[in-house]
Every structure is written in structure tokens, then in C-alpha cells.
Protein backbone atom coordinates (compact mmCIF):
# COMPACT_ATOMS: atom_id res chain seq x y z
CA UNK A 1 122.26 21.42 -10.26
CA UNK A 2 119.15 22.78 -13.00
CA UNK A 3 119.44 26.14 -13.47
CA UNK A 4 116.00 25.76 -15.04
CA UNK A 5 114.10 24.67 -11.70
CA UNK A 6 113.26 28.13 -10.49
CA UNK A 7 111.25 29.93 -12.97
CA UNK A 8 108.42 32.16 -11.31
CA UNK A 9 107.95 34.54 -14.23
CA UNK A 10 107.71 32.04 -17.03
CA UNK A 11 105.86 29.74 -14.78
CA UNK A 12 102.81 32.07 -14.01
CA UNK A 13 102.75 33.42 -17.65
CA UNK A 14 102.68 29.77 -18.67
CA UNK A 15 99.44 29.21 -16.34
CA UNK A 16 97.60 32.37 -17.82
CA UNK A 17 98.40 31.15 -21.32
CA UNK A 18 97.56 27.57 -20.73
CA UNK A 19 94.01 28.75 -19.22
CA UNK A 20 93.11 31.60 -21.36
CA UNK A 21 94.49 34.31 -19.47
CA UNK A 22 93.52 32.70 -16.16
CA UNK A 23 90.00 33.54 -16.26
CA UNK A 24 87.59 36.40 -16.74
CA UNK A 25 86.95 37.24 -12.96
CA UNK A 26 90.63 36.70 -11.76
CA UNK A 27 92.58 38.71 -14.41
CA UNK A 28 92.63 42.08 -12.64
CA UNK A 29 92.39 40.31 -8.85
CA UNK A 30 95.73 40.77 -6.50
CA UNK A 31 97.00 37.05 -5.06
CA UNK A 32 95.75 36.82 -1.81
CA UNK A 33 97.99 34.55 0.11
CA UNK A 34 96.49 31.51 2.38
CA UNK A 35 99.33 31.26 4.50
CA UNK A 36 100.98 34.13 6.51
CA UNK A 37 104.16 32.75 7.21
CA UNK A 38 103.77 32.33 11.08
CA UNK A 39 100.45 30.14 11.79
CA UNK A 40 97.89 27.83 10.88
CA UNK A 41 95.66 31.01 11.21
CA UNK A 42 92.65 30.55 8.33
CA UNK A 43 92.97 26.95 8.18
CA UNK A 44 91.38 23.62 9.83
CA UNK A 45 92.06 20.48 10.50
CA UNK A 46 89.95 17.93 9.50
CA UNK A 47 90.33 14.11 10.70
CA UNK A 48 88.40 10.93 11.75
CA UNK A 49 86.99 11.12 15.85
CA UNK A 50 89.42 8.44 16.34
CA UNK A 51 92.38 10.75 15.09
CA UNK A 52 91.44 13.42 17.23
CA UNK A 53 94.67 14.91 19.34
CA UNK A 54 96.96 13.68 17.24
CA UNK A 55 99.32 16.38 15.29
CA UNK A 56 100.68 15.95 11.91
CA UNK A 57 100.13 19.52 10.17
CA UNK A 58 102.74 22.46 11.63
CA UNK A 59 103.39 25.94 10.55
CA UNK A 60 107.39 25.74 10.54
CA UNK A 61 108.31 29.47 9.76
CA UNK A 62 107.59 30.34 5.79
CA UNK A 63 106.14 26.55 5.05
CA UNK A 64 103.35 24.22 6.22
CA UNK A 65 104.69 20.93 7.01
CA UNK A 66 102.81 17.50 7.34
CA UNK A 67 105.20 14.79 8.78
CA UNK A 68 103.69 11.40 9.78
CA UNK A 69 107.47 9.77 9.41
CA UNK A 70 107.76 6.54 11.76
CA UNK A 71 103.72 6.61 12.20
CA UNK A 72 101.77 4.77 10.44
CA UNK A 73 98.78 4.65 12.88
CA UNK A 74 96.39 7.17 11.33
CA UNK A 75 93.48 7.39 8.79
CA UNK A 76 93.60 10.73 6.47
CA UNK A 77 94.67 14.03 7.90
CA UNK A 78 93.66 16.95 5.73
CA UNK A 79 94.64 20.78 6.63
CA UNK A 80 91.63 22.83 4.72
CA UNK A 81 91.40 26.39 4.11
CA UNK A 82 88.55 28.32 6.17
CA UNK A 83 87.67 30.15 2.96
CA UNK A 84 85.74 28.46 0.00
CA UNK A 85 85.92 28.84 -3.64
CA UNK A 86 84.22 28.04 -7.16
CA UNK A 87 86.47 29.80 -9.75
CA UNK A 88 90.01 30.13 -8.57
CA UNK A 89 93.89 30.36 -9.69
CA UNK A 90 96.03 28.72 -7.44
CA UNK A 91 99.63 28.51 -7.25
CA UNK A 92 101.73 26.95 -4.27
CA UNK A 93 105.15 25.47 -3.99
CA UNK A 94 106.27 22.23 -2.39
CA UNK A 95 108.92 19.96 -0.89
CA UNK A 96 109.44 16.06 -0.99
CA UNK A 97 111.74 13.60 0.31
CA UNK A 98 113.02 11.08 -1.21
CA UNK A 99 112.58 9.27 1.96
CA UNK A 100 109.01 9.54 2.60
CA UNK A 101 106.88 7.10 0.47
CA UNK A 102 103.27 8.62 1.39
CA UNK A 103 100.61 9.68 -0.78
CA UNK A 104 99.50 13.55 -0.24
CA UNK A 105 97.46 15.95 -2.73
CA UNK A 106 95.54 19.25 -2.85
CA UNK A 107 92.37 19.29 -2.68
CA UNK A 108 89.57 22.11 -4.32
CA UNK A 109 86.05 22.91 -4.37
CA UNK A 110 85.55 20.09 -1.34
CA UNK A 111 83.21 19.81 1.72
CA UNK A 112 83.37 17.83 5.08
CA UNK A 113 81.11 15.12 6.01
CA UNK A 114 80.64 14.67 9.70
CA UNK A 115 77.44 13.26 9.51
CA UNK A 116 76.39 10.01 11.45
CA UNK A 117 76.86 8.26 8.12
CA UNK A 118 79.81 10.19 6.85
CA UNK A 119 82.76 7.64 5.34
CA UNK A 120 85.15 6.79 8.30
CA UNK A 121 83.18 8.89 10.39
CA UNK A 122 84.23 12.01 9.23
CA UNK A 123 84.85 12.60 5.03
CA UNK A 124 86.69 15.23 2.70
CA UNK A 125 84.52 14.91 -0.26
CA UNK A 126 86.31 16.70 -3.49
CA UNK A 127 88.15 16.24 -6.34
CA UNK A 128 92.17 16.11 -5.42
CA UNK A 129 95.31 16.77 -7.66
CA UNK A 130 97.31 14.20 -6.99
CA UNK A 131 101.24 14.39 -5.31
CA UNK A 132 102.92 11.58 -5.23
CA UNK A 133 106.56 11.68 -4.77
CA UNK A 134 107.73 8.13 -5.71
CA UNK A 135 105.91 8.82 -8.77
CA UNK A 136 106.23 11.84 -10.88
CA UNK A 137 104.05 10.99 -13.58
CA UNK A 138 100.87 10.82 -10.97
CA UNK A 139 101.56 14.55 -10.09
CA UNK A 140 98.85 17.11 -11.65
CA UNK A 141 96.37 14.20 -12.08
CA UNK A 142 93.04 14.41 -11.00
CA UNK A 143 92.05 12.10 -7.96
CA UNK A 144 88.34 12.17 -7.14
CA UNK A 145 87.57 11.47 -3.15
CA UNK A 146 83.97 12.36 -3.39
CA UNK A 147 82.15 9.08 -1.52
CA UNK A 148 80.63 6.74 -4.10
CA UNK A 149 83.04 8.21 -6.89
CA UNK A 150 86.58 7.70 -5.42
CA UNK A 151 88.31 7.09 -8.74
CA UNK A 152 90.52 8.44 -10.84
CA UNK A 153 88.88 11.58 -13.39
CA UNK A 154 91.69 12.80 -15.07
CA UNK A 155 92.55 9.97 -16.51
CA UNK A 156 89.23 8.61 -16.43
CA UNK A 157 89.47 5.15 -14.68
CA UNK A 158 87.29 3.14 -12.64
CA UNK A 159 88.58 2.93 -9.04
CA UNK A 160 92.19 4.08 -7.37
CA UNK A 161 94.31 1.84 -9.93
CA UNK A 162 96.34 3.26 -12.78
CA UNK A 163 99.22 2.04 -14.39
CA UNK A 164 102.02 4.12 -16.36
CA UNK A 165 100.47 3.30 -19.83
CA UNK A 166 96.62 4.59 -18.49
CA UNK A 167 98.22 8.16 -18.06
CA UNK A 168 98.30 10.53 -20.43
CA UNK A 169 101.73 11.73 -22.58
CA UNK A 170 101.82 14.96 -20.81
CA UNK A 171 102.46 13.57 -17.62
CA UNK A 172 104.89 11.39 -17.90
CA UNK A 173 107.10 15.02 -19.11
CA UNK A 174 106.68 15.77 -15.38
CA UNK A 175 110.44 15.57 -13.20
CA UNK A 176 110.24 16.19 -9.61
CA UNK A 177 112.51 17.76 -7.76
CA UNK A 178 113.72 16.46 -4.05
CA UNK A 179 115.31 17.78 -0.97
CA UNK A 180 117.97 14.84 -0.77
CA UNK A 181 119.17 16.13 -4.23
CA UNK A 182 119.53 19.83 -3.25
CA UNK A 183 117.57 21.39 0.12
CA UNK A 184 117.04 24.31 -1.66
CA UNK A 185 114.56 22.79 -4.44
CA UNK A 186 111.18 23.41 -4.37
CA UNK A 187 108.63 21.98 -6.85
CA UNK A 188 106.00 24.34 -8.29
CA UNK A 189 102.14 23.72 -8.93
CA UNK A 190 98.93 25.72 -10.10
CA UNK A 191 95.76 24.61 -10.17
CA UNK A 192 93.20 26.62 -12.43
CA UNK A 193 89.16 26.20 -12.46
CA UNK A 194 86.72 28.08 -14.18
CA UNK A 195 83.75 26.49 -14.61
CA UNK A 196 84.14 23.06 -15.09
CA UNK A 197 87.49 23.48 -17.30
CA UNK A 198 90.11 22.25 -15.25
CA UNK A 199 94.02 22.93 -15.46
CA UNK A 200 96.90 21.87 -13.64
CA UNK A 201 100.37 22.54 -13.83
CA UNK A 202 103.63 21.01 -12.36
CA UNK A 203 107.34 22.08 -12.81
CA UNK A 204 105.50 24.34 -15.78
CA UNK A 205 104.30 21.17 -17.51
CA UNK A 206 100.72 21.00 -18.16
CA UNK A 207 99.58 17.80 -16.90
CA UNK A 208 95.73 18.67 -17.08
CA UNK A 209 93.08 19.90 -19.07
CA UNK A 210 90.30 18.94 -19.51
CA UNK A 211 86.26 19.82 -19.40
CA UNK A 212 84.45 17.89 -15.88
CA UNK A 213 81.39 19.31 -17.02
CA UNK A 214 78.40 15.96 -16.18
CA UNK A 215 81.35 14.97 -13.39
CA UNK A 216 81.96 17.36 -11.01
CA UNK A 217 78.68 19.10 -11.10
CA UNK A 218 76.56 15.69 -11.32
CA UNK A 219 73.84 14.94 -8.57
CA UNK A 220 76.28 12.94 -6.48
CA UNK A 221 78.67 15.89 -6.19
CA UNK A 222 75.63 18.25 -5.62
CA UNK A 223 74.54 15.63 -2.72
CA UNK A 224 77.98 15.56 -1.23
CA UNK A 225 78.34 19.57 -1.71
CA UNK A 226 81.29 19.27 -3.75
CA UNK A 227 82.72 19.54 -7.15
CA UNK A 228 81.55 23.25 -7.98
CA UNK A 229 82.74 24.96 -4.59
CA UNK A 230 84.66 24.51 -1.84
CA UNK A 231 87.63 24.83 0.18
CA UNK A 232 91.19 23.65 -0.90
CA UNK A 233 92.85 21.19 1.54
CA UNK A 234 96.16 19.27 1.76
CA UNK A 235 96.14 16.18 2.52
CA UNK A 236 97.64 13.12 4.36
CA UNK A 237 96.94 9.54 3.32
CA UNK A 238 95.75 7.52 5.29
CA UNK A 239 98.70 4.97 7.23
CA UNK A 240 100.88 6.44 5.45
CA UNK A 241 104.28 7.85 6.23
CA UNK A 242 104.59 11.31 4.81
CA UNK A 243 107.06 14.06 5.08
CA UNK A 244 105.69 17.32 2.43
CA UNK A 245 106.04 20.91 3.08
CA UNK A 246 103.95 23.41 1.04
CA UNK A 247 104.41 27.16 0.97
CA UNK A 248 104.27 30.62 -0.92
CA UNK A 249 100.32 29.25 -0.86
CA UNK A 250 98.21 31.94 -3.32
CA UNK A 251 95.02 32.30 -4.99
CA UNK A 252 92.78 34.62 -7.32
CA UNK A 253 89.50 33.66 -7.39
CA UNK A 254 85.93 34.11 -5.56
């Protein structure tokens, strides 16, 4: 067992560093939390019409769990938060399992599309840090689901591909940490925007920065309402089976 894996302290003072103390507007702000430890209370769940009924988000106690394990019959699920936000410090914690192979991710500054000609029928536009557990070196990356971008941003790349070599140096200093190994473990992540300068951290390894500025505030972000505020949202790939569990949920922001 790492006695290194739980480091709170060092791990938020490495997140104001990394950003520049945070930023300007959050430095004197108290964390608000976005989960209260009993209920989904403050958050929404977001699906395609043809998903509707079906349950894969549950408060469990102190986590959130998404668990799609043995179901494969589903497009994406995402849990969003009722509140929106443009510049923000987040910081969450969460669980994988070595067993489930599923894609999941949190999204930030993102809108819903239920329009009549909304992707799927219904569309979380918004750029997504990515979670992957099979692969650690895709965690902290920077996914973009907006409709008509849906590539990678952070690296940039051209559609949903990317290959060990395309990512860069930083994160492939990312190790995950996983339930099988010690039920205890939980892996640690903040997510800090000001602007369009855009940090992420993992296991206090900074896997992103970098300036979106003529990405996420272009005109087809503005059309889709995305990219500059929004509300955060976990998410559950579509067909695949996932087992996550996210808690200690906080943010600073407006």
C-alpha cells in the first residue's frame, strides 16, 4: 500500500500554485459542496427520450455512484449540476474498478440540447475531462462533446482517436488508483477555469494547461451555449458498462 495516495493538503496547494493562486474571484470564496451526502438533491439527469426510466446514477450514502455493469443497452447518461458556472475551482474524488471497462468524464461549462434537432435527440454539449480507467494516461485530458466539434482539444486532434504517443509527457506521469487493489483508495481530481486558461489535475499531476481561447468561446460553442458557462456533469458513455463513484464534490467559483 502508497502511503503517498492521500494527500489533501499538498494536493489543493498544488492546484492554487499550478493556476496562479486559483483565480482572482475564488481566492477568498468558501467550497460550496455539490453533493450533500444523502441525495441527488441539486442535480439532473439528462438522457436520450428513449433512455427515459431507466436508472444508472444513485446517491449511495457519502458518494454518487453510476453503475451500468451487465447493461449495455443505453446511449449516454449524464448526472448535471442544477447550478451553472463560468470561472470555477473544482475538486472531487473518485472510485474505479478494475472490472468495469466504460468510458465516464466530468463535464464543465455545458448546456443541454433537447431541441427537435438536438444529436440523439437529446445532447450534452461541453467540453469533458476525460476518465478512463483502463487508461491512465487519458485521465485530465480534455474531451470536447460540443456537436460538430466532438474531438479531442487537449491534445488537439481531429476526431475521438488518440494514441499513447499523441498525448502529452505529463500525462502519461498519471497512476490510477483502483478499488480491487485496496477499497479504501480514492483517486483525486481538480478542474480549474478562468477565462479560457484551463487546468486539470489528477493524483496531483498536472495533466492540463493550456489557453482554449478561439476554441471554447468560438461561434459554434456560442451557438450550442457552451464552452464559457455551464453546468458540470458526470457522465456515462454510451453502451458502455461502467461502475464509478464520485464524492467529496466542491467548487469555488461564480
Amino acid at each position: 500500500m502508497k502511503s503517498y495516495r492521500f494527500f489533501p493538503v499538498a494536493f489543493i496547494a498544488l492546484g492554487l500554485l499550478a493556476s496562479g493562486v486559483c483565480f482572482t474571484e475564488c481566492t477568498n470564496q468558501e467550497w460550496e459542496p455539490l453533493y450533500n451526502g444523502e441525495n441527488l438533491e441539486g442535480w439532473k439527469v439528462y438522457c436520450t427520450l428513449a433512455d427515459k426510466g431507466k436508472v444508472y446514477w444513485t446517491a449511495k450514502g457519502d458518494y454518487i455512484e453510476a453503475n451500468s455493469m451487465g447493461d449495455g443497452d443505453h446511449d449516454y447518461f449524464w448526472l448535471a449540476t442544477e447550478k451553472e458556472y463560468s470561472d470555477f475551482h473544482l475538486k472531487l474524488k473518485f472510485q474505479l474498478f478494475k472490472s468495469s471497462t466504460g468510458n465516464s468524464g466530468v463535464q464543465f461549462r455545458s448546456s443541454f440540447d433537447d431541441s427537435d434537432t438536438a444529436r440523439n435527440g437529446g445532447w450534452l454539449n461541453g467540453p469533458q475531462v476525460d476518465i478512463h480507467g483502463p487508461i491512465p494516461m487519458r485521465a485530465g485530458l480534455i474531451y470536447d462533446e460540443t456537436e460538430h466539434v466532438r474531438r479531442w482539444i487537449y491534445p488537439s486532434l481531429p476526431d475521438w482517436n488518440i494514441n499513447a504517443d499523441q498525448a502529452p509527457e505529463a500525462a502519461h506521469h498519471t497512476e490510477l488508483y483502483y478499488y480491487e487493489d485496496d477499497p479504501e483508495v480514492w483517486n483525486e481530481m481538480e478542474i480549474i477555469c478562468e477565462g479560457m486558461h484551463v487546468i486539470t489535475i489528477v493524483n496531483g499531476n498536472k495533466v492540463t494547461d493550456f489557453n482554449a481561447d478561439g476554441i471554447l468561446n468560438d461561434k459554434l460553442h456560442k451557438i450550442r451555449n457552451s464552452g464559457e458557462r455551464g453546468f458540470f456533469a458526470l457522465q456515462l458513455h454510451a453502451h458502455d458498462e461502467l461502475r464509478i463513484r464520485f464524492r467529496e464534490i466542491y467548487v469555488k467559483g461564480k
